[in-house]
Every structure is written in structure tokens, then in C-alpha cells.
N, C-alpha and C. Protein backbone atom coordinates (compact mmCIF):
# COMPACT_ATOMS: atom_id res chain seq x y z
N UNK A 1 99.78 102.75 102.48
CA UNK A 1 101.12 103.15 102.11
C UNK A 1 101.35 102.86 100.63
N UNK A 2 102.21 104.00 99.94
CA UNK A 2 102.44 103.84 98.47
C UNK A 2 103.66 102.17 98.16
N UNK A 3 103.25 102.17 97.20
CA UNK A 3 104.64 101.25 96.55
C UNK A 3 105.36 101.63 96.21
N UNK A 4 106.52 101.68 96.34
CA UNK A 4 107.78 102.46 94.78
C UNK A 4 107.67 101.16 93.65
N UNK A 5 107.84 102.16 92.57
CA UNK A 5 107.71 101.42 91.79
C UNK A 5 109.21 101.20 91.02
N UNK A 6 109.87 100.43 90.36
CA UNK A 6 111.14 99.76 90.35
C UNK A 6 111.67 100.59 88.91
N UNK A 7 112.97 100.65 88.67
CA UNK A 7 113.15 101.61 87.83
C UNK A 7 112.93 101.25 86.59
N UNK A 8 112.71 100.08 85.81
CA UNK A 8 112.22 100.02 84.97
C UNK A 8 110.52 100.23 84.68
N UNK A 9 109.63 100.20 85.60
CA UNK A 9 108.70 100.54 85.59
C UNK A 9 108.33 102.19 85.59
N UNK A 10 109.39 102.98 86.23
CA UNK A 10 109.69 104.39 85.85
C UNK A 10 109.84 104.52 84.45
N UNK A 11 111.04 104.48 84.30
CA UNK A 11 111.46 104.31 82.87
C UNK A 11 110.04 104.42 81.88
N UNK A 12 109.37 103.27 81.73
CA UNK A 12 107.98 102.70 80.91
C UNK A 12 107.07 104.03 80.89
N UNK A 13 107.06 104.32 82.29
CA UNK A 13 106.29 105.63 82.81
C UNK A 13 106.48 107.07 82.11
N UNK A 14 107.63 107.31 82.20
CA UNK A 14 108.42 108.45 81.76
C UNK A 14 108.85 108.42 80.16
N UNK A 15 108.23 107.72 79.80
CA UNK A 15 108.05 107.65 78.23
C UNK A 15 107.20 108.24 77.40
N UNK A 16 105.90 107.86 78.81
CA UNK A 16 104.51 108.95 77.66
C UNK A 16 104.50 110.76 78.13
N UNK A 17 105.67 110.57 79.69
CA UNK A 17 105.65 111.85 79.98
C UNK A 17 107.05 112.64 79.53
N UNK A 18 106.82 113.57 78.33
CA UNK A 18 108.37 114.03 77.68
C UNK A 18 109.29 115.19 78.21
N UNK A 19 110.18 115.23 78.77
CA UNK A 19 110.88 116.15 79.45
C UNK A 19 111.25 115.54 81.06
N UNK A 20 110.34 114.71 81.47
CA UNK A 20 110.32 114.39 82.90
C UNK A 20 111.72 113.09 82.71
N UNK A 21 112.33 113.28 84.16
CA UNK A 21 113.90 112.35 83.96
C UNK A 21 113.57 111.82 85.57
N UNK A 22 114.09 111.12 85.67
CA UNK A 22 114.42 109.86 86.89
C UNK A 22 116.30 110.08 87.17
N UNK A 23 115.72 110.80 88.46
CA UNK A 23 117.46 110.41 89.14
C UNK A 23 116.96 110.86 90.30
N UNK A 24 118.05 110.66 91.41
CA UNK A 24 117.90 110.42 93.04
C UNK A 24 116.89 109.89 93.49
N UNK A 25 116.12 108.94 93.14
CA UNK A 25 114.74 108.02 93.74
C UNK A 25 113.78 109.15 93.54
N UNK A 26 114.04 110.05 92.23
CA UNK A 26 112.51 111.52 91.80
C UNK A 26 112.14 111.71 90.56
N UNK A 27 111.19 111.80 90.13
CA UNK A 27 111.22 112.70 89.32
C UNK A 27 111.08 113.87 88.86
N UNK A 28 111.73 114.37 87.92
CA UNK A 28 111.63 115.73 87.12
C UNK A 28 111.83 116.49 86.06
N UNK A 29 111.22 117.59 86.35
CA UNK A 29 111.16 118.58 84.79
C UNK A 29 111.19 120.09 85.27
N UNK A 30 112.00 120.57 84.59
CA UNK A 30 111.96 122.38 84.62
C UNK A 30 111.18 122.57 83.66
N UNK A 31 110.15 123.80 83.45
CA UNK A 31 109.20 124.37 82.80
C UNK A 31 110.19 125.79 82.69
N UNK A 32 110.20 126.09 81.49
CA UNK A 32 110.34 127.89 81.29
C UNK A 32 108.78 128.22 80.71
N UNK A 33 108.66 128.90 81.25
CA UNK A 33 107.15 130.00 80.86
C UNK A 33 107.56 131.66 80.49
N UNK A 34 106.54 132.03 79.93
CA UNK A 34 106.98 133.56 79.18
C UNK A 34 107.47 134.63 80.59
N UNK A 35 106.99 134.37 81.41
CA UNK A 35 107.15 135.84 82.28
C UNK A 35 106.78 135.13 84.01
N UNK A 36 107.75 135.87 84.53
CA UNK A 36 106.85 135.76 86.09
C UNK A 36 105.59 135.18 86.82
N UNK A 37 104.66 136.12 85.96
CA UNK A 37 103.36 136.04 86.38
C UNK A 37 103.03 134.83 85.97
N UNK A 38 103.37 134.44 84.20
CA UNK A 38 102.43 132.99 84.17
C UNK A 38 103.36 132.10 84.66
N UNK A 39 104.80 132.26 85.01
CA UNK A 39 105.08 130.95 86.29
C UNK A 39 104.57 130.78 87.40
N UNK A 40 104.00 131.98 87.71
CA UNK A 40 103.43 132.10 89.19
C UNK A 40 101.83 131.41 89.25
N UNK A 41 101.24 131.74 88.05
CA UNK A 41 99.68 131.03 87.24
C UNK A 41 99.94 129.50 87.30
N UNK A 42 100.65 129.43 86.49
CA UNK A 42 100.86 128.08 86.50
C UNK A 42 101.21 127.45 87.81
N UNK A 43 101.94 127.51 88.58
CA UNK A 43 102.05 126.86 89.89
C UNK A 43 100.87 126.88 90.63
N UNK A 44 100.24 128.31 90.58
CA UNK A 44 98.83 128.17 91.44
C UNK A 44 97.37 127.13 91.25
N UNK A 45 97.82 127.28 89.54
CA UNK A 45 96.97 126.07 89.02
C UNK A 45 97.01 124.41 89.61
N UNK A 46 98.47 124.42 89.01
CA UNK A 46 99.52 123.12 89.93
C UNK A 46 99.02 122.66 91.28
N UNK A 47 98.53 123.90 92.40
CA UNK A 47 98.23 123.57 93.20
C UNK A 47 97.19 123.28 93.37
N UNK A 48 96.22 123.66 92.70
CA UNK A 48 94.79 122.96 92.94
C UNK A 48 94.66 121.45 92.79
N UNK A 49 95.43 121.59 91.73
CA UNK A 49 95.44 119.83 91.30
C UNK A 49 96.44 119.02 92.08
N UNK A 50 97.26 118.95 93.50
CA UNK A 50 97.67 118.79 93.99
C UNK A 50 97.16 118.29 95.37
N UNK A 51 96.02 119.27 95.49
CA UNK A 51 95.39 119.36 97.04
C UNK A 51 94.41 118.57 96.04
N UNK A 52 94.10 118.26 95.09
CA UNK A 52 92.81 117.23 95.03
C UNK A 52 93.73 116.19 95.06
N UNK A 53 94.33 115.69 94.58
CA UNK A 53 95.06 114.20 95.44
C UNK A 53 95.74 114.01 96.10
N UNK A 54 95.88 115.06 97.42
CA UNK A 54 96.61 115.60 98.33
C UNK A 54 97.79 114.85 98.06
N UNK A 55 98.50 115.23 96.77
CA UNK A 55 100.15 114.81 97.06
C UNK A 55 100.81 116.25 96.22
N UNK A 56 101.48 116.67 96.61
CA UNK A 56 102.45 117.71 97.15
C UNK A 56 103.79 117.97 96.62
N UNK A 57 104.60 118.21 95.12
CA UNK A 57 105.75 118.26 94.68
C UNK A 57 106.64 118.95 95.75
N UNK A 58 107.96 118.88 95.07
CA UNK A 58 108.85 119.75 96.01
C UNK A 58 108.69 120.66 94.81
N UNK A 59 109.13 122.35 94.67
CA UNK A 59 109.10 123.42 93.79
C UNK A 59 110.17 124.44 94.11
N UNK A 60 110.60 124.80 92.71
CA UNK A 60 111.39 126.01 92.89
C UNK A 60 111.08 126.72 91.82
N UNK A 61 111.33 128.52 91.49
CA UNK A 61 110.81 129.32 91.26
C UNK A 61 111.62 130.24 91.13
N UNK A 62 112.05 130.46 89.56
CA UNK A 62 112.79 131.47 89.48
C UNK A 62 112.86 132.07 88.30
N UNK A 63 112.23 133.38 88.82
CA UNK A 63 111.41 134.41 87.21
C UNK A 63 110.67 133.87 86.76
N UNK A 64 111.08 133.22 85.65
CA UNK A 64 110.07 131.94 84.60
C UNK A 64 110.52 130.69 84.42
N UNK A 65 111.31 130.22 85.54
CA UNK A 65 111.01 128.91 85.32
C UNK A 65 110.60 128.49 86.54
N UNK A 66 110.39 126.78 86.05
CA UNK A 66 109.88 126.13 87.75
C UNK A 66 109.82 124.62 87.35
N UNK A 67 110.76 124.68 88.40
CA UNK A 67 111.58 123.25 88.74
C UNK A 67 110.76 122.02 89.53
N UNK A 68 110.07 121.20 88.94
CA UNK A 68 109.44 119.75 90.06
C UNK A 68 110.12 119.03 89.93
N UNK A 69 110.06 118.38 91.37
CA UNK A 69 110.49 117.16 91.63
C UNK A 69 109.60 116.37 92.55
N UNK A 70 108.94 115.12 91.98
CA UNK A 70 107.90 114.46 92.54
C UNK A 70 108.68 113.15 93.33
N UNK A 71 108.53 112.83 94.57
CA UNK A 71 108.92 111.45 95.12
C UNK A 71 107.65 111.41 96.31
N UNK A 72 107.79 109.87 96.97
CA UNK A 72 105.92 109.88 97.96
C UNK A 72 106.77 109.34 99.37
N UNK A 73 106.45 110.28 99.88
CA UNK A 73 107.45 110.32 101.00
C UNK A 73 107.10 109.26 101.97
N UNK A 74 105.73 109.31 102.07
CA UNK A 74 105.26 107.34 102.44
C UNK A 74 105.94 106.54 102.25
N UNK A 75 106.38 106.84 100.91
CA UNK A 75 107.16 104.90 100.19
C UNK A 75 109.03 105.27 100.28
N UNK A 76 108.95 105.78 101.67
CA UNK A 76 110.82 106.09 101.96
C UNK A 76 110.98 106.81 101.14
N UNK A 77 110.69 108.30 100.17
CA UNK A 77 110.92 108.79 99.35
C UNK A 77 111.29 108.59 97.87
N UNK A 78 110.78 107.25 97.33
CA UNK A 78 110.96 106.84 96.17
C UNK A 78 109.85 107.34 95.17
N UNK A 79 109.93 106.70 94.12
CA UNK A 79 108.78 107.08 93.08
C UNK A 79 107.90 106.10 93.29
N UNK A 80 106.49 106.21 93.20
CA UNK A 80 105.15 105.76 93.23
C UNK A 80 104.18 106.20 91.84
N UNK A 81 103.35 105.23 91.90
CA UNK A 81 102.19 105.56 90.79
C UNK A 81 101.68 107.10 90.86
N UNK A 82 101.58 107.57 92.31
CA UNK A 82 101.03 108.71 92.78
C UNK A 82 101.87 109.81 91.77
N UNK A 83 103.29 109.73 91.97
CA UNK A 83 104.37 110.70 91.41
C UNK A 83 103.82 110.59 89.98
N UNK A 84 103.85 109.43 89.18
CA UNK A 84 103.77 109.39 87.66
C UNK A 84 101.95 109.87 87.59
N UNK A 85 101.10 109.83 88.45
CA UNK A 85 99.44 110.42 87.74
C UNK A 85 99.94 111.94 87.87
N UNK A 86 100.60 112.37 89.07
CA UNK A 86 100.68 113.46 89.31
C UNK A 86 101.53 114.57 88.22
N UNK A 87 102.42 113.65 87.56
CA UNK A 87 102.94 114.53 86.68
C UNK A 87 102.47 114.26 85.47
N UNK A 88 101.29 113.43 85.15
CA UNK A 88 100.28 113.17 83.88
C UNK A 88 99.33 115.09 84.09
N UNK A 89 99.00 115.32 85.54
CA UNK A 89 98.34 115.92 85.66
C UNK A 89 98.72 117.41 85.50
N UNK A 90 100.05 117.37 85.56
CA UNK A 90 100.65 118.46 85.40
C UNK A 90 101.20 118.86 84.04
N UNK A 91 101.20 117.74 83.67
CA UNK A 91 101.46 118.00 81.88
C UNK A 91 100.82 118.55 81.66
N UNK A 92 99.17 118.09 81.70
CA UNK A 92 98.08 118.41 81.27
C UNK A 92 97.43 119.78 81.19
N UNK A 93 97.73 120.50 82.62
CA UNK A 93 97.97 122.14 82.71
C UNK A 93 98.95 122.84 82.00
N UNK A 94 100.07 122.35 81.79
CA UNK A 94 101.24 122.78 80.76
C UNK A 94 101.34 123.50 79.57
N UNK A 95 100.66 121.99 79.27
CA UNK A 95 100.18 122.27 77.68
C UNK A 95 98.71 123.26 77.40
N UNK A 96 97.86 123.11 78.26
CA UNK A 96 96.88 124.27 78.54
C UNK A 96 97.86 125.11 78.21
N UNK A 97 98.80 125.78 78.83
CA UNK A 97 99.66 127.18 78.88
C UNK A 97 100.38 127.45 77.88
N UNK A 98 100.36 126.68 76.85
CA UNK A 98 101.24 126.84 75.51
C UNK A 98 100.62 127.51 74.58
């Protein structure tokens, strides 16, 4: 089972990751991308790297943007280390897309 990790340890977290915010025990970031298709690219990407550490955002999708919100539903739905690698990992495709 995950840990949550305490909100100042979020906080610390969400420092090296820019755009991502902490509220309701989640985190998140909206992405705008140029068009449809590469929101739709990009999420599919998202998902590969998802099913390799089988943890799972919540997502929404609309035209060109796309909305995450990471919490580990193990740890009563709070934030975990899992949430903060996971959105290291998603940066990381992001910025690929820029």
C-alpha cells in the first residue's frame, strides 16, 4: 500500500514540476496542445507510460486540451510518491511535444 505524502512534502514536489497545483487530496495540470489529434497523441503516449507503472490518472479531453488529475487510490485517494514520478513522467512526454 502507497503512503500519502503530507502537504508540505507535495508542495517540495510540485516545485520541480511547473504548472502542476495541489488541491482536493490531487494533483494537477491542464495541457493545451495545437489541435485534436496531438491531444489525442499525447494521451496515447501518456498511456503507455502509465500501464508501465500501472498507475492510472483520472483525464479529460476537450479539442486540445487535457486535464490530469493524479491521486493513488490505495492510499484513501491522497497524493503518493507514485502521483509525483508519474507526473515527472508526463512532463517528460510534454515537453517531447513542444
Amino acid at each position: 500500500m502507497s503512503v500519502p505524502l503530507t502537504e508540505n512534502q507535495i508542495q517540495e514536489a510540485l516545485a520541480s514540476l511547473p504548472g502542476w497545483a495541489f488541491a482536493d487530496d490531487a494533483i494537477s495540470k491542464t495541457y493545451r496542445l495545437g489541435s485534436f489529434t496531438e491531444a489525442i497523441g499525447f494521451i496515447t503516449e501518456m498511456a503507455f507510460a502509465c500501464e508501465r507503472v500501472n498507475h492510472h490518472p483520472e483525464l479529460s479531453n476537450v479539442y486540445s486540451t487535457v486535464a490530469i488529475r493524479l491521486c493513488t487510490h490505495d492510499a484513501g485517494g491522497k497524493v503518493t510518491e507514485k502521483d509525483i514520478n508519474l507526473a515527472g513522467e508526463i512532463e517528460k512526454i510534454a515537453k517531447k511535444r513542444r
